[in-house]
C-alpha atoms as a PDB file:
ATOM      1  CA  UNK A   1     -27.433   1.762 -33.100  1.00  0.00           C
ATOM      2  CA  UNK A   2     -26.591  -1.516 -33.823  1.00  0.00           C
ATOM      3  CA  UNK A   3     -24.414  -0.878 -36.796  1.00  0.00           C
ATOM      4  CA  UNK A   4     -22.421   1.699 -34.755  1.00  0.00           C
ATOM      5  CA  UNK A   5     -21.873  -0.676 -32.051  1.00  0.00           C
ATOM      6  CA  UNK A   6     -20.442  -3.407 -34.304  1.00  0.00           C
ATOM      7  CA  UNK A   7     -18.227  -0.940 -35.649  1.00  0.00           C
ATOM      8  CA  UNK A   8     -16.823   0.566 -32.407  1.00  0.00           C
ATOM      9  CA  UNK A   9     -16.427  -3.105 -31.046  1.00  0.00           C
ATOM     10  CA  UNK A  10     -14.412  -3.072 -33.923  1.00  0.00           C
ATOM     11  CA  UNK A  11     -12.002  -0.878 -33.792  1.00  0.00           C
ATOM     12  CA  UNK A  12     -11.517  -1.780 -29.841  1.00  0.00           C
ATOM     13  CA  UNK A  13     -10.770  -5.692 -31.315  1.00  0.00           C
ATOM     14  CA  UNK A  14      -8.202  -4.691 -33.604  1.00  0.00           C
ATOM     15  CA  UNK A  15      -6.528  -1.636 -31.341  1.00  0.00           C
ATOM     16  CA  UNK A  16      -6.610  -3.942 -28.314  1.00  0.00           C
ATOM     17  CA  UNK A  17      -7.275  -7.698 -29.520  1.00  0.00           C
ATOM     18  CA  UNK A  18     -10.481  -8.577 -27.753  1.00  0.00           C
ATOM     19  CA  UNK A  19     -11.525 -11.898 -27.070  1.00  0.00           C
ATOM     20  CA  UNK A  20     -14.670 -12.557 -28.059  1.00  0.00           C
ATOM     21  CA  UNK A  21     -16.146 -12.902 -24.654  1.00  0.00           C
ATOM     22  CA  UNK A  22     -14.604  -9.479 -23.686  1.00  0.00           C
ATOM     23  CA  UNK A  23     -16.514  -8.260 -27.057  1.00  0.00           C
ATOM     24  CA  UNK A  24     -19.262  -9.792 -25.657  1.00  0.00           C
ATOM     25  CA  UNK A  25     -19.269  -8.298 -21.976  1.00  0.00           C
ATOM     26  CA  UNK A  26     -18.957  -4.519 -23.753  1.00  0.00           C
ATOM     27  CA  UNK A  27     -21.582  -5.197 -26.442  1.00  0.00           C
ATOM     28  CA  UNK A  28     -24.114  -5.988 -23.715  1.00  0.00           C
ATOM     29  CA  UNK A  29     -22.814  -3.253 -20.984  1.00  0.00           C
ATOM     30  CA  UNK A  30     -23.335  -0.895 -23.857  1.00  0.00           C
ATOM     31  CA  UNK A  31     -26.465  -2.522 -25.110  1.00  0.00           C
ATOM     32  CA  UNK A  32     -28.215  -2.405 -21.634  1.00  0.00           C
ATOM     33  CA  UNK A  33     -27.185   1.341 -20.504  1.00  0.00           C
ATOM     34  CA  UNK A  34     -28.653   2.513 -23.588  1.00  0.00           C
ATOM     35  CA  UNK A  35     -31.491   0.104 -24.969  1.00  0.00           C
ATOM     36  CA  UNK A  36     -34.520   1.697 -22.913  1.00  0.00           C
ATOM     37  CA  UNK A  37     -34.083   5.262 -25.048  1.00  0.00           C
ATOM     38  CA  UNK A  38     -35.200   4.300 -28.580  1.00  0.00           C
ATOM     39  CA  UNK A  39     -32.631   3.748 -31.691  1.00  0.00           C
ATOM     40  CA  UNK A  40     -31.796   7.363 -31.859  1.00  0.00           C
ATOM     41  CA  UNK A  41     -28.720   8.001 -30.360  1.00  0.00           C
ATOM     42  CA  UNK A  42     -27.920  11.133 -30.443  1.00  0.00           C
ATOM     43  CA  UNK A  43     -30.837  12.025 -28.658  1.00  0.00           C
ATOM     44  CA  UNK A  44     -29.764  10.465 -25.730  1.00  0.00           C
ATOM     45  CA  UNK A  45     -29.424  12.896 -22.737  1.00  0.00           C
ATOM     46  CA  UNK A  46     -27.291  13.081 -19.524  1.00  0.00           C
ATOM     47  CA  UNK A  47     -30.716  13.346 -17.528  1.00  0.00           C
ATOM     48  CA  UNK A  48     -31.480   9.681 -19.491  1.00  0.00           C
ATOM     49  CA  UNK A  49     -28.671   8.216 -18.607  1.00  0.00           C
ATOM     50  CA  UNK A  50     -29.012   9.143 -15.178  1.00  0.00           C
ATOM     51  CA  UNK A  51     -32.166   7.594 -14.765  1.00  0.00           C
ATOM     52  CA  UNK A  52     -31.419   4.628 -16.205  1.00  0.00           C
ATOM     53  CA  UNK A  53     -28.263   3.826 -13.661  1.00  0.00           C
ATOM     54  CA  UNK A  54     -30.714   5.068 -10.739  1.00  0.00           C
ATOM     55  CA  UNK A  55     -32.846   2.459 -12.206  1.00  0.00           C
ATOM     56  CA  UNK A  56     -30.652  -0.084 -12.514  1.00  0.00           C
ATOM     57  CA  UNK A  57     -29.367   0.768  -9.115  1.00  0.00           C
ATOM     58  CA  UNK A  58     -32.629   0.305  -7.365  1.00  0.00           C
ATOM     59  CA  UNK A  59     -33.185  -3.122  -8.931  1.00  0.00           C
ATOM     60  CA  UNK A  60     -30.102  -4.028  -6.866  1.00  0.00           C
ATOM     61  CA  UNK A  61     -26.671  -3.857  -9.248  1.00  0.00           C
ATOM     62  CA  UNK A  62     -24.128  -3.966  -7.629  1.00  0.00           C
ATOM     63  CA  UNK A  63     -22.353  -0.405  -8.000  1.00  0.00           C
ATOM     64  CA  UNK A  64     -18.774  -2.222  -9.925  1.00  0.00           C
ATOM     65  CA  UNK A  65     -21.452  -3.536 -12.258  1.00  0.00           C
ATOM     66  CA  UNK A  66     -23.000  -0.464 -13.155  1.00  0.00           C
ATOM     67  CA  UNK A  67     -19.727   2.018 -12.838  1.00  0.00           C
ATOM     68  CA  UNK A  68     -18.513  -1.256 -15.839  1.00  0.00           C
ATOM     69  CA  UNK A  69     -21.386  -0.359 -17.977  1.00  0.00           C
ATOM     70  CA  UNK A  70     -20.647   3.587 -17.299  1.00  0.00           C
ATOM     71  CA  UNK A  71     -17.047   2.937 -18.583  1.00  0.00           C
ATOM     72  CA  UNK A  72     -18.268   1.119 -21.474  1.00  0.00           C
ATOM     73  CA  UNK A  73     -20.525   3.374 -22.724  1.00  0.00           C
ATOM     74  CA  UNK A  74     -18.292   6.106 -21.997  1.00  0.00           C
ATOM     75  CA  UNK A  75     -16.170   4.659 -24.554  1.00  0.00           C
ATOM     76  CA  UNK A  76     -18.900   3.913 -26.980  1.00  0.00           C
ATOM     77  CA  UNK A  77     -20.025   7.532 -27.176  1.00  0.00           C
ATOM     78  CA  UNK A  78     -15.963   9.178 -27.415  1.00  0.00           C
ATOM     79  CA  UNK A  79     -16.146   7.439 -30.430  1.00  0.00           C
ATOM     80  CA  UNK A  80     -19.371   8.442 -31.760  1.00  0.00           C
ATOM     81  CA  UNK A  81     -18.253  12.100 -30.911  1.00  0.00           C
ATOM     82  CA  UNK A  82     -14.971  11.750 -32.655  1.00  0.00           C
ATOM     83  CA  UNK A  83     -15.528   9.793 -35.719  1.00  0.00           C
ATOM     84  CA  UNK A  84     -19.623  10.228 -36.686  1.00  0.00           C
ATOM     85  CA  UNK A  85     -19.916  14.092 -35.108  1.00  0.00           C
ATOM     86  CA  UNK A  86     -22.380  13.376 -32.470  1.00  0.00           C
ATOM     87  CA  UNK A  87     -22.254  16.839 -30.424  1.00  0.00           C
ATOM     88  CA  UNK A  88     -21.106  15.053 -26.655  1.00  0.00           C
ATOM     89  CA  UNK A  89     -20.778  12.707 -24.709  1.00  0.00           C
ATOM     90  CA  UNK A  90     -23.895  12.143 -22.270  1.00  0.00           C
ATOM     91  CA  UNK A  91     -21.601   9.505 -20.337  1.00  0.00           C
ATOM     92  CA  UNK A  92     -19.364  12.094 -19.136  1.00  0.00           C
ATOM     93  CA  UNK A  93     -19.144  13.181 -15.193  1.00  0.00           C
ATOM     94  CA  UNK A  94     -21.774  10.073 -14.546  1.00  0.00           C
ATOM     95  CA  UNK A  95     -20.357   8.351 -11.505  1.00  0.00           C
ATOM     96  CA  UNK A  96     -22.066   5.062 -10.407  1.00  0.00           C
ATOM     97  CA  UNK A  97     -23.171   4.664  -6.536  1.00  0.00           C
ATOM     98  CA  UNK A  98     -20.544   3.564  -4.292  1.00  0.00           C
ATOM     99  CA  UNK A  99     -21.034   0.336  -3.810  1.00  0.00           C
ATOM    100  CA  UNK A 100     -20.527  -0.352   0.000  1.00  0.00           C
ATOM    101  CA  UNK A 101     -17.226  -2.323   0.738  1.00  0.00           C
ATOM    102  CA  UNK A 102     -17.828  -5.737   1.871  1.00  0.00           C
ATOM    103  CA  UNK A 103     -16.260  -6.482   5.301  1.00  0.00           C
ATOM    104  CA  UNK A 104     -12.724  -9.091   5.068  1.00  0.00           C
ATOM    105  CA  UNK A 105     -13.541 -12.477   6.896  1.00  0.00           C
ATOM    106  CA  UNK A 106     -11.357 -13.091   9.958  1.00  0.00           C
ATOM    107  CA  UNK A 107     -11.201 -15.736  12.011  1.00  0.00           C
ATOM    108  CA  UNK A 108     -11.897 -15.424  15.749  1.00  0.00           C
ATOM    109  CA  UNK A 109      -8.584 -15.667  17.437  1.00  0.00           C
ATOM    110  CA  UNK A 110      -9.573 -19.527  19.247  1.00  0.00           C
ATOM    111  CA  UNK A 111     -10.655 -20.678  15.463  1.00  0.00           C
ATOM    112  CA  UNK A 112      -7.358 -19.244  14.507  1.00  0.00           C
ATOM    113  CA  UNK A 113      -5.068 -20.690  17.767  1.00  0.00           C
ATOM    114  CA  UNK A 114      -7.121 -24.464  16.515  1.00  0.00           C
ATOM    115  CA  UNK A 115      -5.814 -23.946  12.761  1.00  0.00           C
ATOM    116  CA  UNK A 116      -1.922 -23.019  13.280  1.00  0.00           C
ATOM    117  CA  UNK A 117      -1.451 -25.750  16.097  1.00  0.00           C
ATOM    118  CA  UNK A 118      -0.827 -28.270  13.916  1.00  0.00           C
ATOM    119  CA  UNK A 119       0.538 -31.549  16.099  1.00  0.00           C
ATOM    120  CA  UNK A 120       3.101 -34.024  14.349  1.00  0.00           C
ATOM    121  CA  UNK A 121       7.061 -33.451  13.636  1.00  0.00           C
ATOM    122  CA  UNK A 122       6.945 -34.515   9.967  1.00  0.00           C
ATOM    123  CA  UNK A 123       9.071 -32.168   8.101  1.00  0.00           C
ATOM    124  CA  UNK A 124       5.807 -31.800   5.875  1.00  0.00           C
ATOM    125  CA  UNK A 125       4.097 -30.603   9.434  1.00  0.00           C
ATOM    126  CA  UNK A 126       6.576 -28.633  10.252  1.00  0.00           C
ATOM    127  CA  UNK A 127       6.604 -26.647   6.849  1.00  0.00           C
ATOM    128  CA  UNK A 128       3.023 -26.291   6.940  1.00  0.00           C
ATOM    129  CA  UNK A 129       3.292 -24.919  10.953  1.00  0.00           C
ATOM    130  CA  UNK A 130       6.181 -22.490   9.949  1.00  0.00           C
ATOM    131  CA  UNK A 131       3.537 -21.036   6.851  1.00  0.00           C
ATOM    132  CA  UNK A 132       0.750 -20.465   9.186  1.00  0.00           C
ATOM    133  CA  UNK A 133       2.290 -19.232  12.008  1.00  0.00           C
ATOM    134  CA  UNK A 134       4.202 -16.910   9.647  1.00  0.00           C
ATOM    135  CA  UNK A 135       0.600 -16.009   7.519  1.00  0.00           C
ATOM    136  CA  UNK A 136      -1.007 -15.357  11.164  1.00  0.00           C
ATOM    137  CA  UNK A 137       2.146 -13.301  12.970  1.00  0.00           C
ATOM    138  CA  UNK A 138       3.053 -10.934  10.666  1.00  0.00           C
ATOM    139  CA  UNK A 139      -0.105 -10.564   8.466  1.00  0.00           C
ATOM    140  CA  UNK A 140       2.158 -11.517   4.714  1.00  0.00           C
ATOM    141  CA  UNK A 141      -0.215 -11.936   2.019  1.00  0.00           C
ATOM    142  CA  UNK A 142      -0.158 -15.452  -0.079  1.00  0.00           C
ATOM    143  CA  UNK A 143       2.780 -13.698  -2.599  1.00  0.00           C
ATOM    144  CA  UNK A 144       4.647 -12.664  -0.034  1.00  0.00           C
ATOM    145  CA  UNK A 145       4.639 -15.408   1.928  1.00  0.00           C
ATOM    146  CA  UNK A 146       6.421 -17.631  -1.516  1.00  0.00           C
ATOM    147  CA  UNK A 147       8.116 -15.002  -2.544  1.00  0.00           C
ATOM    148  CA  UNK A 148      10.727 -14.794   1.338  1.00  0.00           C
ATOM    149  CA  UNK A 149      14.018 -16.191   0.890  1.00  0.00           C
ATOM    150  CA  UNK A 150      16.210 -17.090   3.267  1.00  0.00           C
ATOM    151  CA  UNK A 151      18.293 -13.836   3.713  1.00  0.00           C
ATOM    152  CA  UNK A 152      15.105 -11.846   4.319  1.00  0.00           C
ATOM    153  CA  UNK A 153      15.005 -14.042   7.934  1.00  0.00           C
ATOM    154  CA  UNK A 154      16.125 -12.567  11.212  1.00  0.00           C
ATOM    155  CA  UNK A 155      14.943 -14.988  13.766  1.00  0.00           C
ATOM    156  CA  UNK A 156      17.189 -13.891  15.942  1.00  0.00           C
ATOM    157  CA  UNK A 157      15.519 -10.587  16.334  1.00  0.00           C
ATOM    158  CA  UNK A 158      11.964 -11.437  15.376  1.00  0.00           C
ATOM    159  CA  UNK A 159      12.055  -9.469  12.198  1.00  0.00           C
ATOM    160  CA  UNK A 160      11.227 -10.363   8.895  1.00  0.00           C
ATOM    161  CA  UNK A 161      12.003  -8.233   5.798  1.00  0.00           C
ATOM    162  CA  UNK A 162       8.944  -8.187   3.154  1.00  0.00           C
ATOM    163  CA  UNK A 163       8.710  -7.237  -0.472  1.00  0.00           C
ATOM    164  CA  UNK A 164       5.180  -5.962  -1.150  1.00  0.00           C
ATOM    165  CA  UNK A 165       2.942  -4.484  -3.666  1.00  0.00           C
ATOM    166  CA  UNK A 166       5.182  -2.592  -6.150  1.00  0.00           C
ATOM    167  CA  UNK A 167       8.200  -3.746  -4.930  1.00  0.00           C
ATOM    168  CA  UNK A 168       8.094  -1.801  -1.649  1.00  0.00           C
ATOM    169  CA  UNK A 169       9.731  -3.406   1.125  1.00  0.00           C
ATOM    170  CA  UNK A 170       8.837  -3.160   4.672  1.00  0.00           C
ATOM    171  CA  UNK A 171       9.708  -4.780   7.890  1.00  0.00           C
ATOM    172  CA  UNK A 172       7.513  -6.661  10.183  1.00  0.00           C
ATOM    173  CA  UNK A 173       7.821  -8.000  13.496  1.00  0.00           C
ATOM    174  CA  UNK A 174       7.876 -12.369  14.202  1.00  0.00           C
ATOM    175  CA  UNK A 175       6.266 -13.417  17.613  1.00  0.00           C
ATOM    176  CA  UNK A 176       7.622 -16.105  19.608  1.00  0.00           C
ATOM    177  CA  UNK A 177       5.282 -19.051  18.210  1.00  0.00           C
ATOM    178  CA  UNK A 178       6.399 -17.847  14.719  1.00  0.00           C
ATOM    179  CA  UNK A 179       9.869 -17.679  15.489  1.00  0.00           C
ATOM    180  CA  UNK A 180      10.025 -21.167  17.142  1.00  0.00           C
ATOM    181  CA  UNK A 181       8.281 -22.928  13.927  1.00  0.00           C
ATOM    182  CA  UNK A 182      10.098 -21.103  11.549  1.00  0.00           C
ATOM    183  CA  UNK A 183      13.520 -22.420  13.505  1.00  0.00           C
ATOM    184  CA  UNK A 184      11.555 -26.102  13.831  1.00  0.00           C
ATOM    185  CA  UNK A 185      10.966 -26.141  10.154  1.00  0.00           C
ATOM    186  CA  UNK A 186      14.856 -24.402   9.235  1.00  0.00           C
ATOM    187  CA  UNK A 187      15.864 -27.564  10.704  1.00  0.00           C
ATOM    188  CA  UNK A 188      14.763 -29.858   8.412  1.00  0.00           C
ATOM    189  CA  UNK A 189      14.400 -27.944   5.031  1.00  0.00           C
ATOM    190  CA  UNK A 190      17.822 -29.062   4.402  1.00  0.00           C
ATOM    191  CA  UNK A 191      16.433 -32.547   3.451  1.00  0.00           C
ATOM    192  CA  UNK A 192      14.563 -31.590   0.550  1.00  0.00           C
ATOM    193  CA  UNK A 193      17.344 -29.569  -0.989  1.00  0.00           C
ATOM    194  CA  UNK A 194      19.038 -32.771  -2.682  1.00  0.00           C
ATOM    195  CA  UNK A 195      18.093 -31.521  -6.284  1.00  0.00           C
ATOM    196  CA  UNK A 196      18.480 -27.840  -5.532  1.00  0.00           C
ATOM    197  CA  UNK A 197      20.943 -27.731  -3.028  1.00  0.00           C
ATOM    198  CA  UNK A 198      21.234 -23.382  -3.917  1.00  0.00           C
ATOM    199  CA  UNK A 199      17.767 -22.917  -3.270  1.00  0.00           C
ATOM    200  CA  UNK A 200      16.983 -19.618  -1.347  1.00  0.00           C
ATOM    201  CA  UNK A 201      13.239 -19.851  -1.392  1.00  0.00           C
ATOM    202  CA  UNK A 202      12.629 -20.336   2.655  1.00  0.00           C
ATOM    203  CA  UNK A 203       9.512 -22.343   1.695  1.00  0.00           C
ATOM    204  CA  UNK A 204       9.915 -25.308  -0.487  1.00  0.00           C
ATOM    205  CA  UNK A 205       8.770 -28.644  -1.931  1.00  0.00           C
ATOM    206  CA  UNK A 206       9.343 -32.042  -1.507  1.00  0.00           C
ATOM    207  CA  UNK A 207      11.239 -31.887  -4.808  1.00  0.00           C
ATOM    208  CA  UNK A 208      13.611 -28.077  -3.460  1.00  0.00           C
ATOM    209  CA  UNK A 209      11.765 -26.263  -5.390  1.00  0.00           C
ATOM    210  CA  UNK A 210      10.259 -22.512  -4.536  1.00  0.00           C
ATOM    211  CA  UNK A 211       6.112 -23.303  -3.451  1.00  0.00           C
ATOM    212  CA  UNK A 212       3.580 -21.646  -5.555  1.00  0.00           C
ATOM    213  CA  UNK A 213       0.519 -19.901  -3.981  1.00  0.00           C
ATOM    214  CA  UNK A 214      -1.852 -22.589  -5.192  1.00  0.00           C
ATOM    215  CA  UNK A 215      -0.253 -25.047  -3.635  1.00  0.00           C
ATOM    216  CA  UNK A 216      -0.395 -23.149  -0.323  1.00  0.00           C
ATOM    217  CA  UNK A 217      -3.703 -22.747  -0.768  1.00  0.00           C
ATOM    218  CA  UNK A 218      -4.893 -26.053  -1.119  1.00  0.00           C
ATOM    219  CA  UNK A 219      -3.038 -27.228   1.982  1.00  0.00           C
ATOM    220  CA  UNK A 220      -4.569 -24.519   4.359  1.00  0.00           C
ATOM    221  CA  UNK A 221      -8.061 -25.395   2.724  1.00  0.00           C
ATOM    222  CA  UNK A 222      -6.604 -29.018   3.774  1.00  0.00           C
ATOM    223  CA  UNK A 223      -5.188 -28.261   7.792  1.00  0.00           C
ATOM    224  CA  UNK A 224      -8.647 -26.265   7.785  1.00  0.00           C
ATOM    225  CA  UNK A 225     -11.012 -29.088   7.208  1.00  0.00           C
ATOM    226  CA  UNK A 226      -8.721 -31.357   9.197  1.00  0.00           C
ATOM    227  CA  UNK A 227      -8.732 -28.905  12.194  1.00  0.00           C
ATOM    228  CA  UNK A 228     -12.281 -28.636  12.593  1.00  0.00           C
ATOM    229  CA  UNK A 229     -12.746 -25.114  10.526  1.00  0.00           C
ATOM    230  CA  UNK A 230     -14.841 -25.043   7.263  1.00  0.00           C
ATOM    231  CA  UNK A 231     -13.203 -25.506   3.824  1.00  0.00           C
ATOM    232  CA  UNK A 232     -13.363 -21.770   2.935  1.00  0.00           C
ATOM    233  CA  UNK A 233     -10.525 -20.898   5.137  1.00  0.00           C
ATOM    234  CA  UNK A 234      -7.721 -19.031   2.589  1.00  0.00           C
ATOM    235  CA  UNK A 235      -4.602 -17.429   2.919  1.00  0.00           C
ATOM    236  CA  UNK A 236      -6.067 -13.902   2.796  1.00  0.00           C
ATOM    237  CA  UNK A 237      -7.387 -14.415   6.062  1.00  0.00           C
ATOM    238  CA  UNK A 238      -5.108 -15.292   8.181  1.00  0.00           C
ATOM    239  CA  UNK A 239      -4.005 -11.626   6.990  1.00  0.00           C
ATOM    240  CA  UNK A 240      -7.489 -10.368   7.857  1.00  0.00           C
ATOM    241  CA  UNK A 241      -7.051 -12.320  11.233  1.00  0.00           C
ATOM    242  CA  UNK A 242      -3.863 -10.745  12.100  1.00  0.00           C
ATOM    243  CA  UNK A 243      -4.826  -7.592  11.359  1.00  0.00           C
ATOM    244  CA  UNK A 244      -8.237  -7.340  13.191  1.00  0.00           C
ATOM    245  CA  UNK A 245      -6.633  -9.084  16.217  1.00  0.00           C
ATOM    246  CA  UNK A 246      -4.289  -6.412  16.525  1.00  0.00           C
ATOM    247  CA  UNK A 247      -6.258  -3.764  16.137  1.00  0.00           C
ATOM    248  CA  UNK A 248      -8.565  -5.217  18.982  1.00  0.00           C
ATOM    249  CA  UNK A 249      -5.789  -5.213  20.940  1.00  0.00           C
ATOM    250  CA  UNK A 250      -3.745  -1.976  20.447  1.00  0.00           C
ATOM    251  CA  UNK A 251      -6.407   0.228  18.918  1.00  0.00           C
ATOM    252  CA  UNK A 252      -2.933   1.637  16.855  1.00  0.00           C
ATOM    253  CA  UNK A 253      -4.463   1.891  13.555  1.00  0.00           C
ATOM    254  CA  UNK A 254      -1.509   3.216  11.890  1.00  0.00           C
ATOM    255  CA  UNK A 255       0.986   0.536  13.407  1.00  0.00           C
ATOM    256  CA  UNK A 256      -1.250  -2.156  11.509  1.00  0.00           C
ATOM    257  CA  UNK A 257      -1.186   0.152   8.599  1.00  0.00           C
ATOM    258  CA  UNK A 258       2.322   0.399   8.780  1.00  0.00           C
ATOM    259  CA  UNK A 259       2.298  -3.769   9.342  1.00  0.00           C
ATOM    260  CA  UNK A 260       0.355  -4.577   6.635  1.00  0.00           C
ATOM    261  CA  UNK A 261       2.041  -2.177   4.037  1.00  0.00           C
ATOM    262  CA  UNK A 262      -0.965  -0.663   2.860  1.00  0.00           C
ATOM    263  CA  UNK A 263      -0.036   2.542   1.187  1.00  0.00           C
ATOM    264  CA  UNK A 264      -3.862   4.534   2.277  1.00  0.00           C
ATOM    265  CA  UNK A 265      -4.912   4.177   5.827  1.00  0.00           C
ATOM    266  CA  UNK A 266      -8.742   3.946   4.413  1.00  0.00           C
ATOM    267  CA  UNK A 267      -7.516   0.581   2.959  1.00  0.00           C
ATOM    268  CA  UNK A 268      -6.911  -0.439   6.911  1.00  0.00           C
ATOM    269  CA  UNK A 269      -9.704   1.322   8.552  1.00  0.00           C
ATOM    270  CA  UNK A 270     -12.029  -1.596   6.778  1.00  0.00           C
ATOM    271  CA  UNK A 271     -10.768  -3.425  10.282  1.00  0.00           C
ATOM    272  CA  UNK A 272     -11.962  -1.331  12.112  1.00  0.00           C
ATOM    273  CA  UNK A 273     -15.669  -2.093  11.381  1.00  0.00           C
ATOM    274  CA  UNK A 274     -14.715  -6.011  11.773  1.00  0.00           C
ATOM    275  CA  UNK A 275     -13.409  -4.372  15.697  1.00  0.00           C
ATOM    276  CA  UNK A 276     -16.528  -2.535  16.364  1.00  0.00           C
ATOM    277  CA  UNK A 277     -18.558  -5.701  15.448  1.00  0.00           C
ATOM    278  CA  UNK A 278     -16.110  -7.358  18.601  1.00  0.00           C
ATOM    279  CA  UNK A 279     -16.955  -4.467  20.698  1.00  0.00           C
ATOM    280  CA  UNK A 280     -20.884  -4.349  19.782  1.00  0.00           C
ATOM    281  CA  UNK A 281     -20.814  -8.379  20.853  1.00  0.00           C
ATOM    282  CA  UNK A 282     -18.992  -7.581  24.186  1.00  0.00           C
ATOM    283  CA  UNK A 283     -21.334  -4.753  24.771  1.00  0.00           C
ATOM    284  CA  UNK A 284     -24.385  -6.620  24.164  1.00  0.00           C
ATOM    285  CA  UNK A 285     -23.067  -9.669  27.034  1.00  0.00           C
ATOM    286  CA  UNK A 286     -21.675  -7.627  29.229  1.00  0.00           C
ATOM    287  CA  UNK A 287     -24.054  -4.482  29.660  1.00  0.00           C
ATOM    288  CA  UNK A 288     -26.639  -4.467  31.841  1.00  0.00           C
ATOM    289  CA  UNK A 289     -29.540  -2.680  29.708  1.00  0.00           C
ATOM    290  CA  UNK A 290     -27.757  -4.402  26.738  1.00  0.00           C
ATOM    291  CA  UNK A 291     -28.800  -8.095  27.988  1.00  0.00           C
ATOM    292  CA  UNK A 292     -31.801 -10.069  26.122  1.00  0.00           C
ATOM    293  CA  UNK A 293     -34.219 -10.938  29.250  1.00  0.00           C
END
C-alpha cells in the first residue's frame, strides 16, 4: 500500500507541483480512509468504505473533512484502476454527510447603530463613517466595497452600481445615513489626492492610493473595540447584518437575494434561520404560555 501511495503522490507532484504539505494532507486523507482494512488493497469494498466514513462520522468529523478524504482517495484508487489493473474504484458514488451549514454572525441592529456612529469630523473619521455606513446599507462584501470607484456613485439617487462575484454587476439601493457620509467623506477625499490626483478609487489612503481589504479590516476590528463591540467584528458582517435586518423587516426574500447578488436563493435563505431565531426570542417575551414563571 505504501509503495503505491508514494508513487501516486508522485505523479500528482510532478502533474500538479505539490507542496510538500499538500503531499502531506493527501498522504494522510488517503492513509486514514483506508488504513483500518489490512494492506490488501484490492480487496477493499464499497460496503468498507462506507463503514469507515459512518465511522468516522460518528466520532464527530466534520462532513468537509471527510467528503476531503473521499476526494482523495477517489483519486488514489482512479489511478490504481488505470495504471496497476485493480478491477474499480470502491470510492465511487460515496458521498460524505452533509455537514450542517453554520449560521452567518450578525449583529443586532442597536450593536450595529453603536458601531457606524462614529463621532469626530477628521477626514480619517469621515472615511471610516462613509465605509461602514456603506458595508451596513447596501450589504457590499469587503472586495466590493475597495473595488467602487467614483463613477459607480449616484448619491443623488441613492444608488450604487456593484461589480460582484464573476464580474456580474448589480445595483443596490443607498439609505439616507449612507448617502449623507458618503457626501461628508466626498468632501474631503480631495485632500489626500496630492500624489494621485487621477485616482478613481472612492476609498483611499492617506497617501491617494486605492485601500486594500486588510486594511479595512483592521480598522473595523479597531472602531469595534473602540465602540464597545468585541474584536471579532469583520467586514462580512456588516453584510450578514444588512441582510438579516432586512429580511426581518420585509420578509422579501428574493429582494435581499436580488441585494446581495447571490446567484441561488438557498445561498440567502441561510438568513432566514438567523430571522426565525428573532422571531423565536420575540415569541418567547411576548407570549403568554411562552413566558418562564
Amino acid at each position: 500500500m505504501h509503495a503505491l501511495l508514494d508513487d501516486y503522490l508522485d505523479v500528482l507532484h510532478f502533474e500538479r507541483g505539490l507542496s510538500e504539505q499538500t503531499r502531506a494532507h493527501y498522504q494522510r486523507d488517503i492513509a486514514w480512509l483506508i488504513q483500518q482494512h489490512g494492506p490488501e488493497l484490492a480487496a477493499i469494498t464499497t460496503q468498507h468504505l462506507r463503514r469507515s466514513i459512518s465511522q468516522l462520522h460518528s466520532q464527530g468529523m466534520h462532513g468537509r473533512s471527510i467528503a476531503r478524504m473521499l476526494s482523495s482517495g477517489r483519486g488514489f484508487f482512479r489511478y490504481l484502476v488505470l495504471q496497476h489493473g485493480f478491477a474499480a474504484n470502491p470510492v465511487l458514488g460515496l458521498r460524505a454527510p452533509k455537514a450542517a451549514k453554520p449560521l452567518p454572525h450578525a449583529l443586532s441592529i442597536e450593536q450595529t447603530n453603536k458601531l457606524v456612529e462614529l463621532e469626530g469630523d477628521s477626514a480619517l473619521i469621515r472615511r471610516d463613517r462613509a465605509m461602514l455606513e456603506l458595508l451596513y446599507s447596501s450589504g457590499l462584501r469587503l472586495s466590493e466595497l475597495v473595488g467602487l470607484n467614483l463613477d459607480r456613485l449616484d448619491l443623488q439617487e441613492g444608488m450604487v452600481t456593484v461589480i460582484g462575484k464573476g464580474n456580474k454587476t448589480r445595483i443596490v439601493p443607498l439609505g439616507s445615513k449612507a448617502v449623507a457620509a458618503m457626501q461628508d467623506w466626498l468632501a474631503v477625499r480631495p485632500q489626500w489626492l496630492n500624489k494621485q490626483p487621477q485616482q478613481v478609487a472612492v476609498f483611499i489612503s492617506q497617501h491617494g492610493r486605492r485601500l486594500n481589504g486588510r486594511t479595512v479590516q483592521l480598522r473595523l476590528r479597531d472602531w469595534a473595540i473602540k465602540q464597545g463591540l468585541h474584536s471579532h467584528v469583520h467586514p462580512h458582517m456588516l453584510r450578514h447584518s444588512f441582510a438579516s435586518h432586512v429580511l426581518q423587516s420585509s420578509g422579501d426574500l428574493r429582494a435581499v437575494q436580488e441585494m446581495l447578488g447571490h446567484a441561488n436563493i438557498s445561498t440567502t435563505q441561510v438568513y432566514t434561520h438567523l430571522d426565525f431565531q428573532h422571531l423565536s426570542q420575540v415569541y418567547d417575551a411576548a407570549h403568554p404560555r411562552a413566558r418562564k414563571k
